[in-house]
Protein backbone atom coordinates (compact mmCIF):
# COMPACT_ATOMS: atom_id res chain seq x y z
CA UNK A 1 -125.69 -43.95 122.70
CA UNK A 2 -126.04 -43.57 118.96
CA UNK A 3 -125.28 -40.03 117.62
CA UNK A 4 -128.64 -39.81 116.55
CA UNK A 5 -130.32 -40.32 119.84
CA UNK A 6 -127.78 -38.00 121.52
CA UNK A 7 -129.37 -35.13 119.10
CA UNK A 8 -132.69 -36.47 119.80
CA UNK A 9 -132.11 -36.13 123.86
CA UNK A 10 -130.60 -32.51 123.86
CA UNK A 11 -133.57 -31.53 121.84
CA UNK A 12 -135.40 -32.86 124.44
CA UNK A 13 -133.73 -30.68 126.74
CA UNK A 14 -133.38 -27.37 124.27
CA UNK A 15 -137.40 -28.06 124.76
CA UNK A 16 -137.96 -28.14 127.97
CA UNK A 17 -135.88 -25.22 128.90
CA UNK A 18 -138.17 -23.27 126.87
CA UNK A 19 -140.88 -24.23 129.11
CA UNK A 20 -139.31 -23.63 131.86
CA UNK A 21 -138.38 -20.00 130.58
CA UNK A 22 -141.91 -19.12 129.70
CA UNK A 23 -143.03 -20.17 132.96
CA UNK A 24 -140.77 -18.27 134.41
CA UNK A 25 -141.54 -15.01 132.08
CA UNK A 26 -145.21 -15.62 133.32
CA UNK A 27 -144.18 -15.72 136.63
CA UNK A 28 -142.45 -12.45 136.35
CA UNK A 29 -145.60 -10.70 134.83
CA UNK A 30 -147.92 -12.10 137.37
CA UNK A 31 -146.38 -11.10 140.44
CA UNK A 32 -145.78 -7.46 139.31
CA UNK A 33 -149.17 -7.09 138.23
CA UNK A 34 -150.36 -9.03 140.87
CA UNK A 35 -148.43 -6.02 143.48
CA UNK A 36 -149.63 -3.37 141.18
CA UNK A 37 -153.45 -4.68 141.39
CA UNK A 38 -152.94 -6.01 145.05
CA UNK A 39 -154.51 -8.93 143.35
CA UNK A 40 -152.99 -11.41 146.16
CA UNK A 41 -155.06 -14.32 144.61
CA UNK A 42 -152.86 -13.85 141.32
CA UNK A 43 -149.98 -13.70 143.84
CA UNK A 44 -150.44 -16.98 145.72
CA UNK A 45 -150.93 -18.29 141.86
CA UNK A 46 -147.12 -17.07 141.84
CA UNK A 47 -146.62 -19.10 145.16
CA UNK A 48 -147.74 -21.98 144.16
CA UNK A 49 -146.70 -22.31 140.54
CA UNK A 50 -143.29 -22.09 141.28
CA UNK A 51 -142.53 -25.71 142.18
CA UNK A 52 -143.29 -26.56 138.68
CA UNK A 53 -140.15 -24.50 137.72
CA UNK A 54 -137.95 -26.00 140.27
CA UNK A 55 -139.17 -29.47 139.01
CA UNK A 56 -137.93 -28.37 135.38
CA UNK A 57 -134.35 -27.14 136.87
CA UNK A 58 -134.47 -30.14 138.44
CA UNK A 59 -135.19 -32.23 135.77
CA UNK A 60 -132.76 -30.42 133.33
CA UNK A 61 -129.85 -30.80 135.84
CA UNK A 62 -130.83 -34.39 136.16
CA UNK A 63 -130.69 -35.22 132.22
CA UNK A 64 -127.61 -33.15 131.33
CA UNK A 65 -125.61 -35.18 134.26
CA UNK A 66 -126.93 -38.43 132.91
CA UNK A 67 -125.87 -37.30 129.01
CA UNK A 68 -122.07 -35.92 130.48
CA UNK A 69 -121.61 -39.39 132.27
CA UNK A 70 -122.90 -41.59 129.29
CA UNK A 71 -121.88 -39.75 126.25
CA UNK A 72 -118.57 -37.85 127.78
CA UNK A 73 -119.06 -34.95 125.51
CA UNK A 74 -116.43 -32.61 123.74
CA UNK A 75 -116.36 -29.12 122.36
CA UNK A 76 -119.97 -28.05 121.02
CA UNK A 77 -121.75 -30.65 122.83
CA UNK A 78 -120.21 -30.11 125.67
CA UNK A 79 -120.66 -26.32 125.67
CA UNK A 80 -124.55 -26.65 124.86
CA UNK A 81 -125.03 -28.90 128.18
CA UNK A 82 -122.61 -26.55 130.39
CA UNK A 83 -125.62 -23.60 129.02
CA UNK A 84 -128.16 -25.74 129.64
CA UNK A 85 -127.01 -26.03 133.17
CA UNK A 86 -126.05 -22.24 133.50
CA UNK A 87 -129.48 -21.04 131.97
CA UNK A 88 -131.62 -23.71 133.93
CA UNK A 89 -129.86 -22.14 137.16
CA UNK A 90 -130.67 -18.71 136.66
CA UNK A 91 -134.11 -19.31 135.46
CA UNK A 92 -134.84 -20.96 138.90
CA UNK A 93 -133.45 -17.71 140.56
CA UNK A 94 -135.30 -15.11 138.73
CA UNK A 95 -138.44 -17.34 139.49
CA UNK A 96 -137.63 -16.78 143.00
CA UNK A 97 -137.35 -13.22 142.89
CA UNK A 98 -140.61 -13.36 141.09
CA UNK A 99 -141.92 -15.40 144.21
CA UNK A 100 -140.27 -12.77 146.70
CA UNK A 101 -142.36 -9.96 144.87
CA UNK A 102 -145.30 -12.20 144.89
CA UNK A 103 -144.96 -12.45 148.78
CA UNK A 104 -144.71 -8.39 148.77
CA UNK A 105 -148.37 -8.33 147.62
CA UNK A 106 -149.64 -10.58 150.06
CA UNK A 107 -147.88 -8.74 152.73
CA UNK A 108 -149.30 -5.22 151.42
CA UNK A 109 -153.25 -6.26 150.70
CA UNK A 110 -154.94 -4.53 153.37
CA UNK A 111 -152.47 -1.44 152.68
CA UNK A 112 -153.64 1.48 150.55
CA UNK A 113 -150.32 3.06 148.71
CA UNK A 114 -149.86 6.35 149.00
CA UNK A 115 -149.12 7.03 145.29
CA UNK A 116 -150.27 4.90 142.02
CA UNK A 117 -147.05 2.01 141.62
CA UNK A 118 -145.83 3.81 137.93
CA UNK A 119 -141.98 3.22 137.86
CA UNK A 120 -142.41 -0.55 139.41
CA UNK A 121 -144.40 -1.76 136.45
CA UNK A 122 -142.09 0.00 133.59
CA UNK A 123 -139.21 -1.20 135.03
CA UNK A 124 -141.37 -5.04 135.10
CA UNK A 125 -141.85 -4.53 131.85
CA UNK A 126 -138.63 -3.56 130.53
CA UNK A 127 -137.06 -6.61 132.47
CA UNK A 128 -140.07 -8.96 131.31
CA UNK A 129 -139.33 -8.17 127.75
CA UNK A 130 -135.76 -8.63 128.25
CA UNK A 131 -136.81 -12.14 129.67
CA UNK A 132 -138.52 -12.84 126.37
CA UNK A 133 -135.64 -11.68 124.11
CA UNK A 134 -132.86 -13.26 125.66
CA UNK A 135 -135.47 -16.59 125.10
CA UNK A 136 -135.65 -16.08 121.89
CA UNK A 137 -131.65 -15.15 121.23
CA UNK A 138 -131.39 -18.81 122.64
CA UNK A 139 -133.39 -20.47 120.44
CA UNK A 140 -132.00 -18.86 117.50
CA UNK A 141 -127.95 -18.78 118.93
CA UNK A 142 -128.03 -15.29 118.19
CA UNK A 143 -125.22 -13.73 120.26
CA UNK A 144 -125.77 -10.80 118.74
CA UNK A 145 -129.48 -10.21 120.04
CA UNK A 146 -127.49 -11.53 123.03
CA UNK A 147 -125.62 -8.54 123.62
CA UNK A 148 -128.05 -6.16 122.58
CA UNK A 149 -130.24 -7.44 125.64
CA UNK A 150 -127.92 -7.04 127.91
CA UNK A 151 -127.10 -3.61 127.10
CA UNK A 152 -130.67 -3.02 128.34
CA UNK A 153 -129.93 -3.40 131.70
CA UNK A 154 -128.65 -0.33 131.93
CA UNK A 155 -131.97 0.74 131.65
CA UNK A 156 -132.85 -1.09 134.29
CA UNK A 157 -130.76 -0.01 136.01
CA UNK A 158 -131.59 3.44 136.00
CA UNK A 159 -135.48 2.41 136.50
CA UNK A 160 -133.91 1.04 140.14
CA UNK A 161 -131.94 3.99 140.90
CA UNK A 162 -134.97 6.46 140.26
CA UNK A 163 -137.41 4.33 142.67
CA UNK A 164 -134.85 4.40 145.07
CA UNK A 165 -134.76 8.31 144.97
CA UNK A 166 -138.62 8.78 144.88
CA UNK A 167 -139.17 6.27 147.80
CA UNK A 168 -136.47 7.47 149.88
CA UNK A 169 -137.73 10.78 149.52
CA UNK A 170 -141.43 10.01 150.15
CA UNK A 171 -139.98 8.27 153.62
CA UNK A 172 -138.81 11.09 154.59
CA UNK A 173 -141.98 12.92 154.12
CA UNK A 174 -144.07 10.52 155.67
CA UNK A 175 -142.90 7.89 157.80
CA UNK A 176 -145.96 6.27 158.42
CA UNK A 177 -145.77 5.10 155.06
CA UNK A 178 -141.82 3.68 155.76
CA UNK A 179 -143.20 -0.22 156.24
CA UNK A 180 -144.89 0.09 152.14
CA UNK A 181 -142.17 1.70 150.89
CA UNK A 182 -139.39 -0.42 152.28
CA UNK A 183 -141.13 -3.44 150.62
CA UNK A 184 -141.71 -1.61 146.94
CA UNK A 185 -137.98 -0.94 147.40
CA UNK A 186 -137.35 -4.72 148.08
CA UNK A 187 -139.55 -5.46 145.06
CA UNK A 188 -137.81 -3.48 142.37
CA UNK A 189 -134.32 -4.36 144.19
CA UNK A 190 -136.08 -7.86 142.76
CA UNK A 191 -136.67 -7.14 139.61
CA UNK A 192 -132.95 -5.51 139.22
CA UNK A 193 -131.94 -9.22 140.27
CA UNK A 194 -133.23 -10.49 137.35
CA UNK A 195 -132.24 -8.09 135.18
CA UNK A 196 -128.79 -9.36 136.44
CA UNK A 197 -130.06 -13.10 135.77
CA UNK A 198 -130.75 -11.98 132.15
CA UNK A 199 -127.33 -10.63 131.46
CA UNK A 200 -125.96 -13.89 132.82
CA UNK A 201 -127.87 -15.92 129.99
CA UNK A 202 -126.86 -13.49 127.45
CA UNK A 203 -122.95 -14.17 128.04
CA UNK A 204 -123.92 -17.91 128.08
CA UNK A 205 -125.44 -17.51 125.00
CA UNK A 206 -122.30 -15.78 123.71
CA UNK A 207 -119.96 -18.89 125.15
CA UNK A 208 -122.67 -21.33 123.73
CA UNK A 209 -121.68 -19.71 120.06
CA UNK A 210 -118.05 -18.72 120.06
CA UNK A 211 -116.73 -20.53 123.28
CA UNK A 212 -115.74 -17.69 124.96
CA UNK A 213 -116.88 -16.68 128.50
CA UNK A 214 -117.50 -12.76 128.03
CA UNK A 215 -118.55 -10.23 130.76
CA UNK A 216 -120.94 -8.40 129.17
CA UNK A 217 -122.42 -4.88 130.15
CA UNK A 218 -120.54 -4.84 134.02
């Protein structure tokens, strides 16, 4: 394969794992606001959508395989198909987490919650954003912006570790309520996931530029 049409093919592939990212970001979004709304129409959207991501993973694992055993690639090359691969792989599992929340809603429709959900959707939205900027610090090969994001999962972090508190607490005042807040705890316990997820493509982002694996905010 020409060198030309080796560019051309993991542009291809730079491409389409920004689709699959956005999908994935709009997953995200959905199925927190769709457990925040108990909108479970917007939820089985979630559901269903989520094939389409697995098809890109797929797809992505498919091409890079095809380009290692043709081509053989070195050095750079080599390390931008390896991040393909890596990012590809944890977008599929944050869209599953995504799903999993999803699946929360639909479980807690005909439930009223005892309190307005205010810590689950800032802690969505800190990790959505996070989503969005580790995108973007792939697209530009910033490892800089890289690291930066992934220092935000402390925050994160410390979104999880408050909901925890509050809905242990209100458990203990009210166990009727121990079935809803068992599954809010599962869903931010999701969204910490993918906060995880996000740090992972920020370090490949860092091996993608310098070609060193980094840990980065553990």
């Amino acid at each position: 394969m020409p060198r030309k049409l080796f560019e051309i093919r993991l542009q291809e592939l730079h491409e389409t794992l920004l689709k699959m990212g956005l999908l994935v970001e709009e997953a995200i979004f959905k199925s927190v606001h769709s457990l925040v709304e108990k909108d479970s129409e917007q939820a089985t959207n979630v559901i269903h959508n989520d094939p389409k991501i697995n098809d890109y993973e797929i797809e992505i694992e498919k091409k890079c395989f095809e380009l290692i055993a043709t081509q053989q690639p070195v050095g750079t090359d080599l390390r931008k198909i390896a991040t393909m691969l890596k990012v590809a792989t944890d977008l599929e599992r944050m869209a599953d987490h995504a799903v999993s929340i999803a699946k929360i809603t639909i479980r807690l429709e005909n439930e009223i919650y005892l309190k307005p959900l205010i810590k689950i959707p800032q802690m969505a939205e800190c990790v959505k954003e996070m989503v969005h900027e580790v995108l973007e610090a792939y697209i530009s090969l910033n490892e800089l912006t890289a690291v930066k994001v992934s220092e935000r999962d402390d925050m994160v972090d410390r979104y999880f570790s408050q909901i925890v508190l509050d809905l242990v607490e209100d458990m203990k005042q009210n166990q009727s309520q121990i079935h809803q807040a068992s599954h809010l705890l599962l869903a931010a316990q999701h969204l910490e996931r993918i906060g995880d997820y996000v740090t992972n493509i920020c370090e490949w982002i860092v091996y993608l530029k310098t070609g060193t694996i980094v840990e980065l905010n553990k």
